[in-house]
C-alpha atoms as a PDB file:
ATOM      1  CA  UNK A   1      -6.418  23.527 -23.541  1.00  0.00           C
ATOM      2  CA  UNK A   2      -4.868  24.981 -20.783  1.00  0.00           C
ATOM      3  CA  UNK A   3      -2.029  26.453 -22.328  1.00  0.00           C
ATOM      4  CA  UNK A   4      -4.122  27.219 -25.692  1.00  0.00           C
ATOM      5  CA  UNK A   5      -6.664  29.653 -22.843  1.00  0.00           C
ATOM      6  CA  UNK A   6      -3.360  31.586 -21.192  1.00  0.00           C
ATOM      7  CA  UNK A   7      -1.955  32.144 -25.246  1.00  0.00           C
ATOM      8  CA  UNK A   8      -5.190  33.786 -25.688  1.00  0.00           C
ATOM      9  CA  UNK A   9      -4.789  35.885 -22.462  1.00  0.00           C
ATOM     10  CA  UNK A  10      -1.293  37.231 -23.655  1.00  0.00           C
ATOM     11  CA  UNK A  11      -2.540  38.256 -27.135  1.00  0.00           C
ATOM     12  CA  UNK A  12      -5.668  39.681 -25.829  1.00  0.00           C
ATOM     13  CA  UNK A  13      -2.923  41.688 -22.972  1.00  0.00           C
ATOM     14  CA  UNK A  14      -1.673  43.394 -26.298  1.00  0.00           C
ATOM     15  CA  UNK A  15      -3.982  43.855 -28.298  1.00  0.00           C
ATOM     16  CA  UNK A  16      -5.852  45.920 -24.402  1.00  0.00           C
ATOM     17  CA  UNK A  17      -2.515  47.911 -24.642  1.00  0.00           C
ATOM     18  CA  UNK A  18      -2.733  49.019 -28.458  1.00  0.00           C
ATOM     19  CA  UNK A  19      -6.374  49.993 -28.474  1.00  0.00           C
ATOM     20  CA  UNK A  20      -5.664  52.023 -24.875  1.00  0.00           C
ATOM     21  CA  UNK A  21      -3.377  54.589 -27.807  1.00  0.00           C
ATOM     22  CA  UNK A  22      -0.046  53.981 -25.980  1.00  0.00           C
ATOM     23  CA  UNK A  23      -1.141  55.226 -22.870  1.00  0.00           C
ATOM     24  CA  UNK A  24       1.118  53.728 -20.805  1.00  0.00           C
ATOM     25  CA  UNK A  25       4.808  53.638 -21.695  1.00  0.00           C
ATOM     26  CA  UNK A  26       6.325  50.453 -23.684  1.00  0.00           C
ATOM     27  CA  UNK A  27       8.478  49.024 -20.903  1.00  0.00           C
ATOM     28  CA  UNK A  28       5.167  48.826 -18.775  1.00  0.00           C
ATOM     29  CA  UNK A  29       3.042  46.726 -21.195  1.00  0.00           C
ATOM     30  CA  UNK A  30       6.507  44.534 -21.689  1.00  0.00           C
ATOM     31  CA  UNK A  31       6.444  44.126 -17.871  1.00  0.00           C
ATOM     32  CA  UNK A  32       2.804  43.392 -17.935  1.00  0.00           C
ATOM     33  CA  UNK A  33       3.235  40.813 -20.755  1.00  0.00           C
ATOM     34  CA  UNK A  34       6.208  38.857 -19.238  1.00  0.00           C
ATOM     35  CA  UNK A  35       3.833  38.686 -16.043  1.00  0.00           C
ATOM     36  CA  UNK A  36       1.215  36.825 -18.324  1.00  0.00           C
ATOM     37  CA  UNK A  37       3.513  34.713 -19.989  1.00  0.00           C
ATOM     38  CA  UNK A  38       4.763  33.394 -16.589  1.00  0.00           C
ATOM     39  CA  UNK A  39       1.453  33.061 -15.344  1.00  0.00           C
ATOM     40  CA  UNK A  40       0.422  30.949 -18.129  1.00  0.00           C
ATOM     41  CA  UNK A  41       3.026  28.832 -17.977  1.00  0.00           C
ATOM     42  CA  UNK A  42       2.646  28.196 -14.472  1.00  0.00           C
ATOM     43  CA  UNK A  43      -0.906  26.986 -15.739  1.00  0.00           C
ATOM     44  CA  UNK A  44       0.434  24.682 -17.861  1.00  0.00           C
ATOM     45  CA  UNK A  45       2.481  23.289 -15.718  1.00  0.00           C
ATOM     46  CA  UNK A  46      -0.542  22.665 -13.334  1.00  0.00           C
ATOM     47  CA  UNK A  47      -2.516  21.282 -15.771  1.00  0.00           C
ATOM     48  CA  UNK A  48      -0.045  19.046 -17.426  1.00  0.00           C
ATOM     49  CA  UNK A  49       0.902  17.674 -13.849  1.00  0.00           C
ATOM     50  CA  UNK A  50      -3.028  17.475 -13.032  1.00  0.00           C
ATOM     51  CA  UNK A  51      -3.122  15.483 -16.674  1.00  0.00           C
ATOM     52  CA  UNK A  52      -0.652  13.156 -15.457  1.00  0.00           C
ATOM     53  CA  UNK A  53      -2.075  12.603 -11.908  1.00  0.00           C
ATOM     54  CA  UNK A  54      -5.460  12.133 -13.087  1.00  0.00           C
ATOM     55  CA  UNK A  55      -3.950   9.288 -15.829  1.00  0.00           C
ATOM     56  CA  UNK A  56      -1.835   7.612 -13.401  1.00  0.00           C
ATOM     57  CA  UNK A  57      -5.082   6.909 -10.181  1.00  0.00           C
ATOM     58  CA  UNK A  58      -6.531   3.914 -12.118  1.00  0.00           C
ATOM     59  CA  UNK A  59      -3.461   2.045 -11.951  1.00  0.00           C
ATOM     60  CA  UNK A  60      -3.532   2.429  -8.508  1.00  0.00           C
ATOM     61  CA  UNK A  61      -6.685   1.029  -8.039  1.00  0.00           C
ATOM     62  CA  UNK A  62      -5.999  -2.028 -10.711  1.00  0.00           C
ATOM     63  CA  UNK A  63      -6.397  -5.334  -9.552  1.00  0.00           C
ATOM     64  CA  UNK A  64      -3.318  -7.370  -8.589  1.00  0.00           C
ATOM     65  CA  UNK A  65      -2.273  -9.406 -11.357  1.00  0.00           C
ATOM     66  CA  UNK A  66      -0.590 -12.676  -9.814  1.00  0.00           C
ATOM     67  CA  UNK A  67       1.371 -15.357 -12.055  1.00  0.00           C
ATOM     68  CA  UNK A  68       0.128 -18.901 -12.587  1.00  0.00           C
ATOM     69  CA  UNK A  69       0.148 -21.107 -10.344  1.00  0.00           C
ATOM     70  CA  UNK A  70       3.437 -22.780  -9.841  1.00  0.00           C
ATOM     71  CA  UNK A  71       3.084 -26.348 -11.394  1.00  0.00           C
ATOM     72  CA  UNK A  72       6.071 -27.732  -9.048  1.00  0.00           C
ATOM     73  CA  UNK A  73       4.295 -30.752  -6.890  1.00  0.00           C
ATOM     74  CA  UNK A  74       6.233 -29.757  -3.620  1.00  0.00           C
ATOM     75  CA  UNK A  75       5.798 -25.887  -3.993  1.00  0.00           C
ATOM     76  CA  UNK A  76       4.282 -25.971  -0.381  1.00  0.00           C
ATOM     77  CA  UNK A  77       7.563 -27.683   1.010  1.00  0.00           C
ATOM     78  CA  UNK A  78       9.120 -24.056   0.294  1.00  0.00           C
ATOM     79  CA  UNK A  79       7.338 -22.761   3.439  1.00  0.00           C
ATOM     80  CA  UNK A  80       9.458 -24.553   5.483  1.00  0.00           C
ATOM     81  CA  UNK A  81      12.861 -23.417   3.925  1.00  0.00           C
ATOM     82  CA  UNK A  82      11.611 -19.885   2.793  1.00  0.00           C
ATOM     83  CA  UNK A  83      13.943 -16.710   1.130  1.00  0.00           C
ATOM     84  CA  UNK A  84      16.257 -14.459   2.809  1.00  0.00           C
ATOM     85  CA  UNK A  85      17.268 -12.848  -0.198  1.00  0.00           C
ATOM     86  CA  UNK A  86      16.546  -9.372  -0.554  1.00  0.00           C
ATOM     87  CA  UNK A  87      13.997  -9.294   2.509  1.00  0.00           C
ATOM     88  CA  UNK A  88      13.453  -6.135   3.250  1.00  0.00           C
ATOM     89  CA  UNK A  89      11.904  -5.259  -0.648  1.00  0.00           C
ATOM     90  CA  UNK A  90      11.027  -9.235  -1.488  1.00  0.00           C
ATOM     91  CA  UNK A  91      13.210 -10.053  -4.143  1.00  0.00           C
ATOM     92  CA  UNK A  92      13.765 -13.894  -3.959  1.00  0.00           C
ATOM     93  CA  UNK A  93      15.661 -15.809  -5.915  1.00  0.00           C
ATOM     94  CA  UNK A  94      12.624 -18.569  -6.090  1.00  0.00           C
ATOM     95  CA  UNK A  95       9.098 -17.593  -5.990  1.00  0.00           C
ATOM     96  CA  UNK A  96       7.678 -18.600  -3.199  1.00  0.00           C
ATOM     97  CA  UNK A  97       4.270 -20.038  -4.154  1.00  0.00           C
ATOM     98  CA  UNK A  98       2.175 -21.035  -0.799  1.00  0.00           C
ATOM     99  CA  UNK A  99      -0.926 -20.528  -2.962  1.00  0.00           C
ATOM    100  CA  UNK A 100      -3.842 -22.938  -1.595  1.00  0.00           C
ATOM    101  CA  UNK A 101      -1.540 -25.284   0.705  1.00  0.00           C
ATOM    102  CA  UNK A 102      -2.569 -26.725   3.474  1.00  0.00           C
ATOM    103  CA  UNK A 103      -0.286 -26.418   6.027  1.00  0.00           C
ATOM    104  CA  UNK A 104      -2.237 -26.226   9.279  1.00  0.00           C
ATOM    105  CA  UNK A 105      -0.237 -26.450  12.543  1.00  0.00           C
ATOM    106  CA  UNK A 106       2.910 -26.485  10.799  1.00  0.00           C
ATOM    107  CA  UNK A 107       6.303 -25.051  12.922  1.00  0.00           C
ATOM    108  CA  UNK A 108       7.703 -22.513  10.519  1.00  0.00           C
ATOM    109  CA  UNK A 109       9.105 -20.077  13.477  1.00  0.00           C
ATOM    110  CA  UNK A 110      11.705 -17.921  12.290  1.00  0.00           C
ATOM    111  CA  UNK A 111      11.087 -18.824   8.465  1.00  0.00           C
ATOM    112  CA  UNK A 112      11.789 -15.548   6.086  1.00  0.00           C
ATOM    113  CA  UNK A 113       8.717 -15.394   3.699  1.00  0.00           C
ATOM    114  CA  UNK A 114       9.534 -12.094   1.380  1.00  0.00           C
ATOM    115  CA  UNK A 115       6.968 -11.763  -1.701  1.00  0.00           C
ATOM    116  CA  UNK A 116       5.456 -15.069  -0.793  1.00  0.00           C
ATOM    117  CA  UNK A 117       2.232 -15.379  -2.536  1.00  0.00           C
ATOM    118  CA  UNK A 118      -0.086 -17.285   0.435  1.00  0.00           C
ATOM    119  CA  UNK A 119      -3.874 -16.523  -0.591  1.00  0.00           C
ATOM    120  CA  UNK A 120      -6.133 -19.196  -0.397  1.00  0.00           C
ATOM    121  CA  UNK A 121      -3.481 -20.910   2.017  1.00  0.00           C
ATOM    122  CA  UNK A 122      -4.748 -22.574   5.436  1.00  0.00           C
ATOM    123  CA  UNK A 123      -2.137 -21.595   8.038  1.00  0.00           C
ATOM    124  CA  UNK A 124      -4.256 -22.233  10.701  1.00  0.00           C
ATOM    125  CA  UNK A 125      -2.710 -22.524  14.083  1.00  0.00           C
ATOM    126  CA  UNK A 126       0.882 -22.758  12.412  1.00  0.00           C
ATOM    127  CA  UNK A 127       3.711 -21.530  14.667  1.00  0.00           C
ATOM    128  CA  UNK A 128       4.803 -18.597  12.842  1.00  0.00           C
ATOM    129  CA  UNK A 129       6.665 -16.758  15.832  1.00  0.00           C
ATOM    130  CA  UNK A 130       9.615 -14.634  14.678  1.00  0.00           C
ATOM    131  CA  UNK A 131       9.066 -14.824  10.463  1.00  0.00           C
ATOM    132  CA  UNK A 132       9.451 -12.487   8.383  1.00  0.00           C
ATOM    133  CA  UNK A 133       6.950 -11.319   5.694  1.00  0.00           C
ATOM    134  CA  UNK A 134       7.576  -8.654   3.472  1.00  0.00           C
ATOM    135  CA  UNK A 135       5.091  -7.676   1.370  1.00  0.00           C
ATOM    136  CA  UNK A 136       3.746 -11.159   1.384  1.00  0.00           C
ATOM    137  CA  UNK A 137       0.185 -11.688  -0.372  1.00  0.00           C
ATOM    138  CA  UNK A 138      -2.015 -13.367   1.687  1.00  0.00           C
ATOM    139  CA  UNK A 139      -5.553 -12.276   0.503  1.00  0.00           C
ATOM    140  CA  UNK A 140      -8.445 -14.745   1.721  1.00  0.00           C
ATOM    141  CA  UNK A 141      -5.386 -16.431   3.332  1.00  0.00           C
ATOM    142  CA  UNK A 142      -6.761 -18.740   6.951  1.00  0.00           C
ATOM    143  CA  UNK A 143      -4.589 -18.126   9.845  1.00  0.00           C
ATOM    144  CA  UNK A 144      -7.234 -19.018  12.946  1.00  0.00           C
ATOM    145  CA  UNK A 145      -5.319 -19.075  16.038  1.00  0.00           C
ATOM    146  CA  UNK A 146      -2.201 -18.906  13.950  1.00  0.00           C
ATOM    147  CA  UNK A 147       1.195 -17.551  15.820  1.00  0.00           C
ATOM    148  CA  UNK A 148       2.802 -14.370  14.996  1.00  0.00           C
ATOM    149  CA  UNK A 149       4.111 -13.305  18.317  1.00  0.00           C
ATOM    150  CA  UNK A 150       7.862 -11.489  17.509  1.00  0.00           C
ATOM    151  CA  UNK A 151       7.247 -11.669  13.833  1.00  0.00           C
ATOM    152  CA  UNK A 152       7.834  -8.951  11.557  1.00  0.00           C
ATOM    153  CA  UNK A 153       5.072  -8.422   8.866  1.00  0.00           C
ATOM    154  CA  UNK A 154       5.893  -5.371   6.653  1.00  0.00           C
ATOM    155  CA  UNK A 155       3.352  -4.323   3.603  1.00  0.00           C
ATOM    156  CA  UNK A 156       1.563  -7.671   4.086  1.00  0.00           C
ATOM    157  CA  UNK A 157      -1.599  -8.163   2.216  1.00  0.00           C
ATOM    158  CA  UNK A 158      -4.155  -9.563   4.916  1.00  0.00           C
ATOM    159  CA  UNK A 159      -7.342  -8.454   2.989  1.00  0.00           C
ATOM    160  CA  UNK A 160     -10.362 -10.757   3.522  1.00  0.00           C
ATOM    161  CA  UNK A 161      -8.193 -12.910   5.340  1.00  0.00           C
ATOM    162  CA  UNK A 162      -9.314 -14.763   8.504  1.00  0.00           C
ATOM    163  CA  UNK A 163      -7.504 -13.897  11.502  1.00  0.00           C
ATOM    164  CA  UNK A 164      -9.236 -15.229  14.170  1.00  0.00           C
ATOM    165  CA  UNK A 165      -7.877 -15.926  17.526  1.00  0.00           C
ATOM    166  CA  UNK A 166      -4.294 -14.719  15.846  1.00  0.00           C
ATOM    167  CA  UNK A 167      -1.716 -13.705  18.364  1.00  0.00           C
ATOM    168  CA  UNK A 168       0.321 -11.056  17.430  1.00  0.00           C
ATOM    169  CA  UNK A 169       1.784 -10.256  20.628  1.00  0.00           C
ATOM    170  CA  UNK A 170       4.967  -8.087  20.784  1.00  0.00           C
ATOM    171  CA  UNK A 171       5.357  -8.517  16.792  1.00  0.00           C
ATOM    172  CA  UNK A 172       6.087  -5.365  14.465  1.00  0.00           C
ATOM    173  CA  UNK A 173       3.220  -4.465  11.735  1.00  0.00           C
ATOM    174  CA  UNK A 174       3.903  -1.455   9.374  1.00  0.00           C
ATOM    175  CA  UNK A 175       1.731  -0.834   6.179  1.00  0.00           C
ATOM    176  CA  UNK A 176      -0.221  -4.194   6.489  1.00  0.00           C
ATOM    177  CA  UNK A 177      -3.579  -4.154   4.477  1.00  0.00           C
ATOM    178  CA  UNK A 178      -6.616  -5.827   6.757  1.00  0.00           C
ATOM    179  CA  UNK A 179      -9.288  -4.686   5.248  1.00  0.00           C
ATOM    180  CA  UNK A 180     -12.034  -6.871   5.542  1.00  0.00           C
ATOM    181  CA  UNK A 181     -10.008  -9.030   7.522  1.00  0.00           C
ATOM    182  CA  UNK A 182     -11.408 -11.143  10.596  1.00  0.00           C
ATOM    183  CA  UNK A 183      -9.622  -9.805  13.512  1.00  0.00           C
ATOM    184  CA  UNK A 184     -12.088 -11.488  15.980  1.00  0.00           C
ATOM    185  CA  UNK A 185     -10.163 -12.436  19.332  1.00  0.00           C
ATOM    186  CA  UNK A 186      -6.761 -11.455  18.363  1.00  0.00           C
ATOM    187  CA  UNK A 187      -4.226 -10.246  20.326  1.00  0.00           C
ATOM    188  CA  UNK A 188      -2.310  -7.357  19.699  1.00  0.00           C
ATOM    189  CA  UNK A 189      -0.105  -6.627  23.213  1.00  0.00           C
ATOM    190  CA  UNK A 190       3.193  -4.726  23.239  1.00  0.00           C
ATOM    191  CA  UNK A 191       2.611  -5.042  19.624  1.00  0.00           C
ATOM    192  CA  UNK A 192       4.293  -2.398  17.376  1.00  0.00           C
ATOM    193  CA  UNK A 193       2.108  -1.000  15.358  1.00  0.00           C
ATOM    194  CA  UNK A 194       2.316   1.886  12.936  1.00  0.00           C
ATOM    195  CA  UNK A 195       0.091   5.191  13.300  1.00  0.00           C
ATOM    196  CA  UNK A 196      -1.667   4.315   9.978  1.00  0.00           C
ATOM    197  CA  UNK A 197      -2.208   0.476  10.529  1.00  0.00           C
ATOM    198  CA  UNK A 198      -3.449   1.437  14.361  1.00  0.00           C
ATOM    199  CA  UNK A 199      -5.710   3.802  12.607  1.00  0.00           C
ATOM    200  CA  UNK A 200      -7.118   1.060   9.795  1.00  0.00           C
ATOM    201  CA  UNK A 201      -7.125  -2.142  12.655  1.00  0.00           C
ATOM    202  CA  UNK A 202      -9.228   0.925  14.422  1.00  0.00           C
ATOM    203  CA  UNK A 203     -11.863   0.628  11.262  1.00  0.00           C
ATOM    204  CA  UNK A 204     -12.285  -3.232  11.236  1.00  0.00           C
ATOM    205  CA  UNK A 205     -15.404  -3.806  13.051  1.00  0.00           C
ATOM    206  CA  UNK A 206     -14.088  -7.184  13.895  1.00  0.00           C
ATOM    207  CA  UNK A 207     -11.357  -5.728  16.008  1.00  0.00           C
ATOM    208  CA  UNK A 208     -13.079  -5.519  19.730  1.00  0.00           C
ATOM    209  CA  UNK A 209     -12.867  -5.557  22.905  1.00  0.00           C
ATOM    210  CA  UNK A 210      -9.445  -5.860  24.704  1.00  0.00           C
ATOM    211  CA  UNK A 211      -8.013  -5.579  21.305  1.00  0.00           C
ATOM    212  CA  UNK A 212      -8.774  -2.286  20.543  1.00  0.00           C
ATOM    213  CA  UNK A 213      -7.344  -0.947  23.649  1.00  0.00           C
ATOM    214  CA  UNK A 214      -4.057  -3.010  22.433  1.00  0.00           C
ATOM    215  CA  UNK A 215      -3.978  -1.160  19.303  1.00  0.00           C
ATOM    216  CA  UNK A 216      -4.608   2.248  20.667  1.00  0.00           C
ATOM    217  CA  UNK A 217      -8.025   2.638  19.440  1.00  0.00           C
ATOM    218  CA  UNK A 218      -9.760   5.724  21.472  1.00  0.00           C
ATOM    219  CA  UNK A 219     -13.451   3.894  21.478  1.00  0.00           C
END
């Protein structure tokens, strides 16, 4: 439609310079038409990238679509051997499926955990100093008075999750989701945090007291 309006505009530009009886010399209505024609192509080009932008939000707010539950009767033994295969962007070379385990109070220090798939999982008070999760999805996940001091948790899904009494002293936290997260009595010192995650830990109403002032939060 765009581009059909500025085609009109052009047309209508010569027809203007016909009826005026050749007032004004050919080269200047050429001038004035190629100025048109770039302007509506400049509006097609906004338009057609508006198109496209405007197709491509709902996919960004789809739901995650997660793969069936792994039928293997020891899947949750894979915590405790984990991935270090492609860390830093989660490929594994097994998924790791920690869906709805129970593994309270377990030691799985130093345990890589890229593109593990943990919601519904009860880490609760599980040792999880120095692992690595990489955009591990832990939605609804239980981790109440879990571990993470040193640990590295990059793009990690923590919505809804309950984080309660959770130390995360002196770990590293970039692009972590906690939306609706329960932050209540977690610790955050010397923790690295990124501007953006300071800024959405800021906007948890769970997150209070000492913690804030951990995080950086100016109230």
């Amino acid at each position: 439609l765009c581009c059909m309006l500025g085609a009109v505009r052009v047309r209508a530009e010569g027809r203007a310079g016909k009826d005026a009886g050749t007032a004004k010399p050919a080269s200047d209505w050429r001038r004035r038409r190629g100025l048109v024609e770039w302007v509506q192509g400049s509006v097609c080009a906004a338009c057609s990238a508006a198109v496209l932008v405007g197709a491509a939000v709902p996919l960004a707010h789809a739901e995650t679509r997660l793969p069936p539950l792994d039928t293997d009767p020891k899947r949750c033994e894979n915590a405790f051997t984990g991935n270090t295969l492609g860390m830093a962007n989660a490929v594994s070379n097994k998924l790791l499926d920690l869906r709805a385990c129970d593994l309270k109070g377990t030691n799985l220090s130093g345990i890589s955990l890229p593109g593990a798939l943990m919601s519904g999982a009860d880490f609760s008070k599980a040792n999880m100093t120095e692992v690595v999760m990489s955009k591990a999805y832990a939605v609804g996940g239980k981790f109440e008075g879990t571990n993470f001091a040193n640990a590295v948790l990059d793009r990690v899904t923590f919505e809804k999750a309950i984080l309660k009494n959770a130390n995360f002293v002196n770990a590293v936290i970039t692009g972590v989701t906690f939306s609706g997260a329960d932050l209540t009595g977690a610790n955050f010192d010397d923790a690295l945090i990124g501007s953006q995650d300071a800024k959405n830990l800021c906007e948890n109403p769970t997150l209070a007291g000492e913690a804030r002032a951990q995080v950086g939060c100016r109230s």
